[in-house]
N, C-alpha and C. Protein backbone atom coordinates (compact mmCIF):
# COMPACT_ATOMS: atom_id res chain seq x y z
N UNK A 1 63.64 194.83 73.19
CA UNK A 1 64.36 193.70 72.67
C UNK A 1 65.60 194.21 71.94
N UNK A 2 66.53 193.59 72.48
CA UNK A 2 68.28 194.48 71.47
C UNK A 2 68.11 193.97 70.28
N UNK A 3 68.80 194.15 69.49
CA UNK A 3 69.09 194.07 67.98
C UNK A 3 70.31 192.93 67.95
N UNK A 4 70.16 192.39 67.02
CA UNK A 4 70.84 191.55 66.16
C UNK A 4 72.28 192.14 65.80
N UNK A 5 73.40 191.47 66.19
CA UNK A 5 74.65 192.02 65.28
C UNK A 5 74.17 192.16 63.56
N UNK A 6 73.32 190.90 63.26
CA UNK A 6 73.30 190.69 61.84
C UNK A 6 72.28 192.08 61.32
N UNK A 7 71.67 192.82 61.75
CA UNK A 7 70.36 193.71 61.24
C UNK A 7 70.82 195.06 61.87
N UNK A 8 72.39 195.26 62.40
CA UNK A 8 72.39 196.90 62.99
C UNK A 8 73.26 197.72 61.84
N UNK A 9 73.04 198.98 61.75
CA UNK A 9 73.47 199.48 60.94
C UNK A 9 75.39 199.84 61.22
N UNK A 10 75.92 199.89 60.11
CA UNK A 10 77.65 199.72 60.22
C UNK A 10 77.54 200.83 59.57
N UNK A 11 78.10 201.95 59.89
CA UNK A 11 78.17 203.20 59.14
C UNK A 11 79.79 202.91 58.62
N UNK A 12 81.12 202.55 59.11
CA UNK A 12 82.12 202.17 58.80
C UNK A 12 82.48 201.46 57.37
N UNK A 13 81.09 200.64 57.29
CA UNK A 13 81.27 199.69 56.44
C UNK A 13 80.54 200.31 55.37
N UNK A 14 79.70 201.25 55.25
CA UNK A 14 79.45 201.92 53.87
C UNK A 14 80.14 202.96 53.78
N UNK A 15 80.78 204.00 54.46
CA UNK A 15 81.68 204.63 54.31
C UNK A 15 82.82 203.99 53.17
N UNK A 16 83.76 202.78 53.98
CA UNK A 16 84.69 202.44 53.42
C UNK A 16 84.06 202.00 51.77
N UNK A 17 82.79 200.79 51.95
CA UNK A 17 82.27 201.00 50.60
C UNK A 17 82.04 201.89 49.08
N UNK A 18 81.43 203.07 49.87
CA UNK A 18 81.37 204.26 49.03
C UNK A 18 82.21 204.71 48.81
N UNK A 19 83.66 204.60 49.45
CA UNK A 19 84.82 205.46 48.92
C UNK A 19 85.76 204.19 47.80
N UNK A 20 85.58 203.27 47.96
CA UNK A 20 85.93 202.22 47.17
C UNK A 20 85.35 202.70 45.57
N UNK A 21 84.02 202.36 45.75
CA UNK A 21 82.80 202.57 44.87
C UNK A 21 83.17 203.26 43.68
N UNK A 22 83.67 204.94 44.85
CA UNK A 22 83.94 206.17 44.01
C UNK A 22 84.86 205.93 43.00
N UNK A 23 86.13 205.79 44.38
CA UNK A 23 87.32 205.62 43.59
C UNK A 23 87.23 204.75 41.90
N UNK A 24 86.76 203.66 42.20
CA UNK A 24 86.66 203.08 41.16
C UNK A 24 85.79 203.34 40.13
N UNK A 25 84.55 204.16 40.37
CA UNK A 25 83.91 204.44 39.35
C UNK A 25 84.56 206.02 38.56
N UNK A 26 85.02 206.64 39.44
CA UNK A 26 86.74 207.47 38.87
C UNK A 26 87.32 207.07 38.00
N UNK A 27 88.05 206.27 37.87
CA UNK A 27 89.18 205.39 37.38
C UNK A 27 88.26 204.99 35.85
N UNK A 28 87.06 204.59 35.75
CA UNK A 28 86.09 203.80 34.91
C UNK A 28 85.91 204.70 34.23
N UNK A 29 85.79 206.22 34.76
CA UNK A 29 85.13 207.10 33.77
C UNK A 29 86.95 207.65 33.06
N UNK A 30 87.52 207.91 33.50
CA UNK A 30 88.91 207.62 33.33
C UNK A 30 88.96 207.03 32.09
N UNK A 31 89.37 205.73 31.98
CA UNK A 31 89.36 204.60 31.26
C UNK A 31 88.59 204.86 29.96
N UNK A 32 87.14 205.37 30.43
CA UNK A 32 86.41 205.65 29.21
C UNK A 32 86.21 207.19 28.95
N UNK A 33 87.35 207.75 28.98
CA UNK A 33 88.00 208.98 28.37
C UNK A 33 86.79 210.16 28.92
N UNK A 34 85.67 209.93 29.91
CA UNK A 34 85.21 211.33 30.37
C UNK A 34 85.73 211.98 31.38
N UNK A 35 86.92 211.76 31.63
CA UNK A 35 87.58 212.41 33.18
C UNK A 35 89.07 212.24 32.65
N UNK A 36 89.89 212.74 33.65
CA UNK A 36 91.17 212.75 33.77
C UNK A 36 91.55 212.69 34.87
N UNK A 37 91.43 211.76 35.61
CA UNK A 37 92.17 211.62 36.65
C UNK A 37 93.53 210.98 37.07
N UNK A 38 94.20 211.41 37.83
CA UNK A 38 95.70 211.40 38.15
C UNK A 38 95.89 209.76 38.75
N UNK A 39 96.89 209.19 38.11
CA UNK A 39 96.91 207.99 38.50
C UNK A 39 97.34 207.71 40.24
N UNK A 40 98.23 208.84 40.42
CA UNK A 40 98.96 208.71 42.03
C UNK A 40 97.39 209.10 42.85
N UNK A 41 96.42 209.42 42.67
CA UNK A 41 95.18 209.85 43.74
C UNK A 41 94.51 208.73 44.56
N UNK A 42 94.31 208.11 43.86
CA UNK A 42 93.93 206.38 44.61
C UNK A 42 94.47 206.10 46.03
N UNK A 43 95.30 205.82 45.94
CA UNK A 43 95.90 205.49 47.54
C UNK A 43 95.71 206.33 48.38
N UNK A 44 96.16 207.84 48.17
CA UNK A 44 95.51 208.73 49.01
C UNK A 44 93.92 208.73 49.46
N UNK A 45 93.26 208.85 48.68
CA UNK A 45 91.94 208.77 48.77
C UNK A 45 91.00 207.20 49.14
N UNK A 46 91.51 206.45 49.18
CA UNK A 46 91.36 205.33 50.18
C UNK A 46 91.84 205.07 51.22
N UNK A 47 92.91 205.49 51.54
CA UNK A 47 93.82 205.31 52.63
C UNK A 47 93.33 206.66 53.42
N UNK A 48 92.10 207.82 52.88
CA UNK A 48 91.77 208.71 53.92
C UNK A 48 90.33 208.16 54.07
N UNK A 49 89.53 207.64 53.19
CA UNK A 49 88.24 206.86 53.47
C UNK A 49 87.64 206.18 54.51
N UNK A 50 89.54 205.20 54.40
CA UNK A 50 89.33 203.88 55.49
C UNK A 50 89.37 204.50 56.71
N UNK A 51 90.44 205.75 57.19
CA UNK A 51 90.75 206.38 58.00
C UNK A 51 89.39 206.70 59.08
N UNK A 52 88.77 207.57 57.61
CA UNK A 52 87.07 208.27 58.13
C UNK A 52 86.25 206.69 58.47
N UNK A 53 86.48 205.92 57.69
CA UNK A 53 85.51 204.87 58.07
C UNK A 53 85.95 203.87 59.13
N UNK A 54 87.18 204.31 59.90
CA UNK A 54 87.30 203.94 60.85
C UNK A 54 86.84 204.30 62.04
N UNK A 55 87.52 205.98 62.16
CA UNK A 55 86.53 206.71 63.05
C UNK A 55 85.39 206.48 63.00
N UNK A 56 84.41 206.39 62.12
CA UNK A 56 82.95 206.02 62.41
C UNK A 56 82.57 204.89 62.84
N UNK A 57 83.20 203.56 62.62
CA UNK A 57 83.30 202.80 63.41
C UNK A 57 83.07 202.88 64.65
N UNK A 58 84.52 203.57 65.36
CA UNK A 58 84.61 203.38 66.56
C UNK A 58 84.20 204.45 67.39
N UNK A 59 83.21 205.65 66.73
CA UNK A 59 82.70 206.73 67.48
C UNK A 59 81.10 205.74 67.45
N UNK A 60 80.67 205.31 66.60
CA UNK A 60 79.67 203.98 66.50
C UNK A 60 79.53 202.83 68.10
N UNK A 61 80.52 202.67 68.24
CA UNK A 61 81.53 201.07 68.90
C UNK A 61 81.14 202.15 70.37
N UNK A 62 81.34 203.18 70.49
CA UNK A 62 81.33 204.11 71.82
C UNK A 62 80.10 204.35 72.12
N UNK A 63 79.36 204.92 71.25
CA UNK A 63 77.91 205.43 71.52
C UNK A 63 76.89 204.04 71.50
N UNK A 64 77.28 202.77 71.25
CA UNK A 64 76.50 201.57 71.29
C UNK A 64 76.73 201.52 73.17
N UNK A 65 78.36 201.26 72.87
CA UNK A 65 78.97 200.73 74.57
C UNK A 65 78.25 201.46 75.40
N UNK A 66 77.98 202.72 74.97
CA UNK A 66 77.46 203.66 76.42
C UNK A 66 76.17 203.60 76.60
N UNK A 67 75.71 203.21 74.93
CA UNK A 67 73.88 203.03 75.59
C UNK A 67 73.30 201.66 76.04
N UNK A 68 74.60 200.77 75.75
CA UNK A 68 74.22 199.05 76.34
C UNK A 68 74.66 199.42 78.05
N UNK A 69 75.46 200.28 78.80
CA UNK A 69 76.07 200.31 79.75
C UNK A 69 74.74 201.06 80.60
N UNK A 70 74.49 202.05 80.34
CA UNK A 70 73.26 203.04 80.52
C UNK A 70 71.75 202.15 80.61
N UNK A 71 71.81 201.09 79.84
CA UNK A 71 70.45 200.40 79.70
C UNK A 71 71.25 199.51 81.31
N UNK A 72 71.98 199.04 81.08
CA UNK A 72 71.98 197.31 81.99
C UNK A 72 72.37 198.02 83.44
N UNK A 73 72.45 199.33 83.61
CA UNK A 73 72.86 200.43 85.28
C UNK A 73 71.51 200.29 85.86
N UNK A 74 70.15 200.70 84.70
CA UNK A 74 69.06 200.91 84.95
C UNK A 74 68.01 199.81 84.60
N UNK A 75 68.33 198.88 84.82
CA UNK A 75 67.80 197.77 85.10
C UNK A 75 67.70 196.80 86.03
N UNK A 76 66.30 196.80 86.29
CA UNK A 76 65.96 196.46 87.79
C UNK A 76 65.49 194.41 87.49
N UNK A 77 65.08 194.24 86.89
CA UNK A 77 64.53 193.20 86.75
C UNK A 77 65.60 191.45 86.57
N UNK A 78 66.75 191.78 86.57
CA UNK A 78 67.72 190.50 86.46
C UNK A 78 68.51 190.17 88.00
N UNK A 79 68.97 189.17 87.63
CA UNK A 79 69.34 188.29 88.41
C UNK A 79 70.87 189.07 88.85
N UNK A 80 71.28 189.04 90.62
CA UNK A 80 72.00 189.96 90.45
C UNK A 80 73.75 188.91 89.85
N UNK A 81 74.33 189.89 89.50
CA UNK A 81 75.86 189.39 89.00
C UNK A 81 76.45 187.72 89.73
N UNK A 82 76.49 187.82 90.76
CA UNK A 82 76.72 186.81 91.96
C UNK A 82 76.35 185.92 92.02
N UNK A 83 74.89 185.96 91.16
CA UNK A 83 73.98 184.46 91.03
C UNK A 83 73.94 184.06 89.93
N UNK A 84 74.24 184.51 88.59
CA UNK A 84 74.21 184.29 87.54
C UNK A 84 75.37 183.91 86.79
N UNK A 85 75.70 182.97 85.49
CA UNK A 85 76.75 182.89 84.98
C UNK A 85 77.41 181.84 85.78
N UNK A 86 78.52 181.80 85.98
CA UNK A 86 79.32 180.00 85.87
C UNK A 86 79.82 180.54 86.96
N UNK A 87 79.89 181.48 88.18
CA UNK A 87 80.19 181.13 89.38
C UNK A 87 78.64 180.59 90.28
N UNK A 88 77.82 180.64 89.71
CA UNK A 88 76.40 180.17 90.37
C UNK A 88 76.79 178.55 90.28
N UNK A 89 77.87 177.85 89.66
CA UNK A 89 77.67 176.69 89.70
C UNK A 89 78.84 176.31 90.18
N UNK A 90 79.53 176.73 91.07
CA UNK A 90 80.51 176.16 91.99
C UNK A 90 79.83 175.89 93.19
């Protein structure tokens, strides 16, 4: 049985999370004088996060495509292409 868009795991989306997270819990400790961090670092370091949490995304987006492509090659049991879907009803 496939999975749910709503229940699969997004590695992209905690990536970008956790680097948010950081950043800001940086900045907090910052603020409350246990760190020193450089005000110009932020943008860099999100703007390389999103980067990474893009790639994972779409190295994600590839290895799904190839194992939904790989499952539906080797599948014997459906209806073939020709009969199914909205040219079956012309």
């Amino acid at each position: 049985m496939p999975r749910s868009d709503a229940h699969q795991f997004r590695p992209g989306k905690l990536i970008s999370g956790l680097v948010v997270l950081g950043t800001a819990a940086a900045y907090t400790a910052d603020a409350a004088g246990a760190w020193q961090v450089p005000a110009y670092l932020a943008l860099p370091v999100i703007c390389l996060g999103l980067l990474l949490a893009g790639a994972a995304s779409w190295v994600t987006y590839s290895v799904r495509r190839r194992r939904a492509a790989r499952a539906a090659s080797t599948e014997r049991n459906g209806a073939p292409a020709s009969t199914s879907g909205s040219q079956a009803m012309r």
